[in-house]
C-alpha atoms as a PDB file:
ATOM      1  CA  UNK A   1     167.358  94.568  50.299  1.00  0.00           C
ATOM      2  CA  UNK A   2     167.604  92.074  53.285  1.00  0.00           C
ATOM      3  CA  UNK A   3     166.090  94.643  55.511  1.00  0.00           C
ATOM      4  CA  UNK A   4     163.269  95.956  53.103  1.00  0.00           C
ATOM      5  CA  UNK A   5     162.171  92.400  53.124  1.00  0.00           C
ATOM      6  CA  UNK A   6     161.824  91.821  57.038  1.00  0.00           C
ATOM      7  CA  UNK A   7     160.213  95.426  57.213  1.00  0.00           C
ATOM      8  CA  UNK A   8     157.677  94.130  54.104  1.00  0.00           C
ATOM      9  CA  UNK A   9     157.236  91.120  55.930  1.00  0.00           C
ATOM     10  CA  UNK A  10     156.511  92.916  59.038  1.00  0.00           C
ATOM     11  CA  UNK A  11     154.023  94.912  57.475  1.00  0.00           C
ATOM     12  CA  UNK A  12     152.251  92.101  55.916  1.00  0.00           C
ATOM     13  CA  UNK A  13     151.750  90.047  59.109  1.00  0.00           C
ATOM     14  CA  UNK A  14     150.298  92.801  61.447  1.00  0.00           C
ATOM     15  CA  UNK A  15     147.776  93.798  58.663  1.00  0.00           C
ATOM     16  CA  UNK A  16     146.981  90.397  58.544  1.00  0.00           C
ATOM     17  CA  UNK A  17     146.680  90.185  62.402  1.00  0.00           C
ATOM     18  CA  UNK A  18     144.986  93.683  62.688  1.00  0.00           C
ATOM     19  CA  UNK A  19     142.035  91.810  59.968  1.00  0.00           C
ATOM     20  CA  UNK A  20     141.284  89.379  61.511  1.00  0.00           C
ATOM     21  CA  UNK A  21     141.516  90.355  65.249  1.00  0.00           C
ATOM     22  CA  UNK A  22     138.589  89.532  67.996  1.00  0.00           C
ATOM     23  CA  UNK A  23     138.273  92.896  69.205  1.00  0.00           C
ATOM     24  CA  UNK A  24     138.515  94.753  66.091  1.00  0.00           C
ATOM     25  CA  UNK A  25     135.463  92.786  64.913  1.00  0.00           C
ATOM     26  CA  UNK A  26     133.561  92.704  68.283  1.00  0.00           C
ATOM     27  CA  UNK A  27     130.264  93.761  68.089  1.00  0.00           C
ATOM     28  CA  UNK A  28     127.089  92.692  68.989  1.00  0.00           C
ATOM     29  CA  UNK A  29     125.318  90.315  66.885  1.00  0.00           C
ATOM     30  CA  UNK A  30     122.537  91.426  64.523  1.00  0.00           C
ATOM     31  CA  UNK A  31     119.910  89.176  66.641  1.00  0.00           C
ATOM     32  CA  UNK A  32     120.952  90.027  69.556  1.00  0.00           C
ATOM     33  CA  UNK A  33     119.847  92.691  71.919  1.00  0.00           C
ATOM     34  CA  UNK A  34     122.595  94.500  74.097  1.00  0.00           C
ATOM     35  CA  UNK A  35     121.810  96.109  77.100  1.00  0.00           C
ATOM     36  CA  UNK A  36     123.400  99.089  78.817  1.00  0.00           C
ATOM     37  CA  UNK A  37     124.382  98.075  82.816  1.00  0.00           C
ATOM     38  CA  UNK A  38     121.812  99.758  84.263  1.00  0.00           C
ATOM     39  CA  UNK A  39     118.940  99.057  82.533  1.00  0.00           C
ATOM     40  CA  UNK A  40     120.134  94.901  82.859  1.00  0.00           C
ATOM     41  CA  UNK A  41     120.675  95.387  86.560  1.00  0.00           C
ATOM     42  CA  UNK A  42     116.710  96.878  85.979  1.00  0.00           C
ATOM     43  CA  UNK A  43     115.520  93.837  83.909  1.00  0.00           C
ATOM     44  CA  UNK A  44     117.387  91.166  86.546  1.00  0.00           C
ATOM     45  CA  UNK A  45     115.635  93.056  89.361  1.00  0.00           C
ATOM     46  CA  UNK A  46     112.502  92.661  88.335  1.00  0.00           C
ATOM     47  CA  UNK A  47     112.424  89.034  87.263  1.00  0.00           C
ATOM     48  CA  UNK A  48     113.579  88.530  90.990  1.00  0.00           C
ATOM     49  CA  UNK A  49     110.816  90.357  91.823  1.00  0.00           C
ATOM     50  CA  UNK A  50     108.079  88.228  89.625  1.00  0.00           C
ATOM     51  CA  UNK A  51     109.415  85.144  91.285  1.00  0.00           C
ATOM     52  CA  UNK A  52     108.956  86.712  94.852  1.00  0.00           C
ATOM     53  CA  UNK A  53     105.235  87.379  93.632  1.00  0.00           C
ATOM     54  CA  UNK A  54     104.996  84.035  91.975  1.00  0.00           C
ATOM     55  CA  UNK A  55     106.443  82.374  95.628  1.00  0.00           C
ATOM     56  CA  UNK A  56     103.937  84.580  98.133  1.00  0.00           C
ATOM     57  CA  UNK A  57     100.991  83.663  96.160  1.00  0.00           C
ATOM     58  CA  UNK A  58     101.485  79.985  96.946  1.00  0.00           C
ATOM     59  CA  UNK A  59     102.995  79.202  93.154  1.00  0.00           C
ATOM     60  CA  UNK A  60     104.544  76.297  92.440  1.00  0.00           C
ATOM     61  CA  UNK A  61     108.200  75.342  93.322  1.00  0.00           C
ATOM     62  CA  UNK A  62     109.451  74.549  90.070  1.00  0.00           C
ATOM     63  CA  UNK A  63     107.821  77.316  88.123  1.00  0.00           C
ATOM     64  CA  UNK A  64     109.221  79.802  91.063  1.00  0.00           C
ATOM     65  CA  UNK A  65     112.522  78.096  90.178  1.00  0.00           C
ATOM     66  CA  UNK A  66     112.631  78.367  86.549  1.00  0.00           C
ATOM     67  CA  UNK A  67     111.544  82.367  87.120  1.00  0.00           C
ATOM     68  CA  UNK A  68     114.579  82.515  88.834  1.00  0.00           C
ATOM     69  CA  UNK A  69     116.751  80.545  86.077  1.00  0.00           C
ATOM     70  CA  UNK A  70     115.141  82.975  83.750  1.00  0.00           C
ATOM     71  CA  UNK A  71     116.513  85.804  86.269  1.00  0.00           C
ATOM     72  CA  UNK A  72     120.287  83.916  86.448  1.00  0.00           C
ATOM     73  CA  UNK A  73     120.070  83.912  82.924  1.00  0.00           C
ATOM     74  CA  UNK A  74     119.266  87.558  82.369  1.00  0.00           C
ATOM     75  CA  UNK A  75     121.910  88.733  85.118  1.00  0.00           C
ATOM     76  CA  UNK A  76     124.736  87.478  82.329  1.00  0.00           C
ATOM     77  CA  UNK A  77     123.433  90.900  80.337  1.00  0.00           C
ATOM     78  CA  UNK A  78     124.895  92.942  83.334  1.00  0.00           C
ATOM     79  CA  UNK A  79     128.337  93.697  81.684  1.00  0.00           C
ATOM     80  CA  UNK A  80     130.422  96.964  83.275  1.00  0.00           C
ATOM     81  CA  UNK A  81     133.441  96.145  85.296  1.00  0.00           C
ATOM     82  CA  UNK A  82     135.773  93.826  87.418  1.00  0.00           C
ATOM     83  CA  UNK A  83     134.035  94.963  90.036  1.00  0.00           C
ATOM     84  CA  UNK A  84     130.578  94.802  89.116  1.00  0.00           C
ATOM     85  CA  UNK A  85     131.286  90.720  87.826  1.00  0.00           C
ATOM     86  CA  UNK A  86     132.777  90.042  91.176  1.00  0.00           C
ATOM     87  CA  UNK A  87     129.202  91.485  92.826  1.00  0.00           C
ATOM     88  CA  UNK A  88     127.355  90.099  90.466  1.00  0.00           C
ATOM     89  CA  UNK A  89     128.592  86.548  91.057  1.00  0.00           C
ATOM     90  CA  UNK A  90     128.521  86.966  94.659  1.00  0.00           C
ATOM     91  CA  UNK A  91     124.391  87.613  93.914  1.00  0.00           C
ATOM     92  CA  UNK A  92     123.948  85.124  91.737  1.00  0.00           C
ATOM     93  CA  UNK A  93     125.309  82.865  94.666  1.00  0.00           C
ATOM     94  CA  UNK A  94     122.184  83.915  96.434  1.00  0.00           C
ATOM     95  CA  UNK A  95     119.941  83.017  93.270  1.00  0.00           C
ATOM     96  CA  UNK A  96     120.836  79.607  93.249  1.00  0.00           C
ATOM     97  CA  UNK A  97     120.780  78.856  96.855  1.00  0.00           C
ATOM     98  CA  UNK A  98     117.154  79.708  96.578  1.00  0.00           C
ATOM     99  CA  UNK A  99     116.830  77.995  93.654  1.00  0.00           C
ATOM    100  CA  UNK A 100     118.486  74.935  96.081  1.00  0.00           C
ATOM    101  CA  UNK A 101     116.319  75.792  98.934  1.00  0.00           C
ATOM    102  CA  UNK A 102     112.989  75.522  96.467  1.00  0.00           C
ATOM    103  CA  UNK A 103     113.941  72.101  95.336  1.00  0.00           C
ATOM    104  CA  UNK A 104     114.668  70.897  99.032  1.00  0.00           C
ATOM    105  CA  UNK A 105     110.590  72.916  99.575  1.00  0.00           C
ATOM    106  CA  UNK A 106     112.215  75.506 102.096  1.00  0.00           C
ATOM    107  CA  UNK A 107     109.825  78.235 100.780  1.00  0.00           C
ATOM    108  CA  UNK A 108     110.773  80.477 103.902  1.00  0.00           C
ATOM    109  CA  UNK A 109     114.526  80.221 103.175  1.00  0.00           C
ATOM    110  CA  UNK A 110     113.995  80.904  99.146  1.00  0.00           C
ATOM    111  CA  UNK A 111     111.573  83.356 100.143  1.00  0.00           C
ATOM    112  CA  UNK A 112     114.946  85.519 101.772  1.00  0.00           C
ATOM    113  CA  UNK A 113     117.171  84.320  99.834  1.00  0.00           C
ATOM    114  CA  UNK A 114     115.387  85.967  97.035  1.00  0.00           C
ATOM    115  CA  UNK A 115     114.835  89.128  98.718  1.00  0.00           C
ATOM    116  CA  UNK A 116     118.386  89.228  99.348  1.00  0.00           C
ATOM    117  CA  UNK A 117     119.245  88.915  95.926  1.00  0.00           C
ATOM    118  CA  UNK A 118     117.022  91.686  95.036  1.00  0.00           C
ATOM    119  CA  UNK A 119     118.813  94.228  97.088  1.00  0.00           C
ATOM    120  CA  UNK A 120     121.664  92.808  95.878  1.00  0.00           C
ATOM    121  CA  UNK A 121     120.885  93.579  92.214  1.00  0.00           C
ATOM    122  CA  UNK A 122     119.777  96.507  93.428  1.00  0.00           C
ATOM    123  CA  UNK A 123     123.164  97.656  94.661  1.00  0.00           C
ATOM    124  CA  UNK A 124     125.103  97.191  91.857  1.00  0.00           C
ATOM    125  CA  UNK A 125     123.999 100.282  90.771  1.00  0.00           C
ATOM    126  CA  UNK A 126     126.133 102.106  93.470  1.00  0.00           C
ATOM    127  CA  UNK A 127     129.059 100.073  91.819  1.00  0.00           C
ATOM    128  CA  UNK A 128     128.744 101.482  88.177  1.00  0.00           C
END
């Protein structure tokens, strides 16, 4: 009887953990909009690419650098691997040293920096 008990018990508290786990309710939220890897490495890519635009057409500092918030921002949708977060990082590195380099008003420096991050972004494809 002792050992029908512990085996009941047993039962009772991994269906209770197995209910209420994390990853056996992850999914993505019903406002939210999920992205496959590709198509976010896409989206990031071209935000970069707006605020290079926005910078070589004489725009303004700060609205250059909150195009490229809105591009550190977006890069948080590229979700594959280990590898892929440790490139990503390493790019988003570059993202706000321009960011950095616009506040200081080195355009030239953001200017590269940007263009780096671009091919960056760009490269994380060959990673998927």
């Amino acid at each position: 009887m002792k050992t029908l008990k512990k085996i009941a018990l047993a039962l009772c508290v991994a269906a209770s953990l197995g209910a209420v786990s994390t990853s056996a309710m992850a999914e993505g939220d019903a406002g939210r909009i999920t992205y496959a890897p590709a198509d976010a490495i896409d989206m990031v890519a071209a935000k970069v690419g707006v605020a290079i635009d926005a910078l070589t057409k004489g725009g303004e500092p700060e609205t250059v650098s909150g195009l490229v918030k809105d591009a550190l921002d977006a890069s948080k949708e590229v979700n594959a691997s280990d590898k892929v977060f440790a490139a990503r990082s390493k790019v988003n590195n570059k993202l706000k040293s321009a960011r950095t380099h616009l506040k200081e008003g080195a355009i030239q420096e953001a200017e590269q920096e940007l263009r780096d991050a671009q091919k960056g972004f760009l490269a994380l494809k060959d990673i998927l």
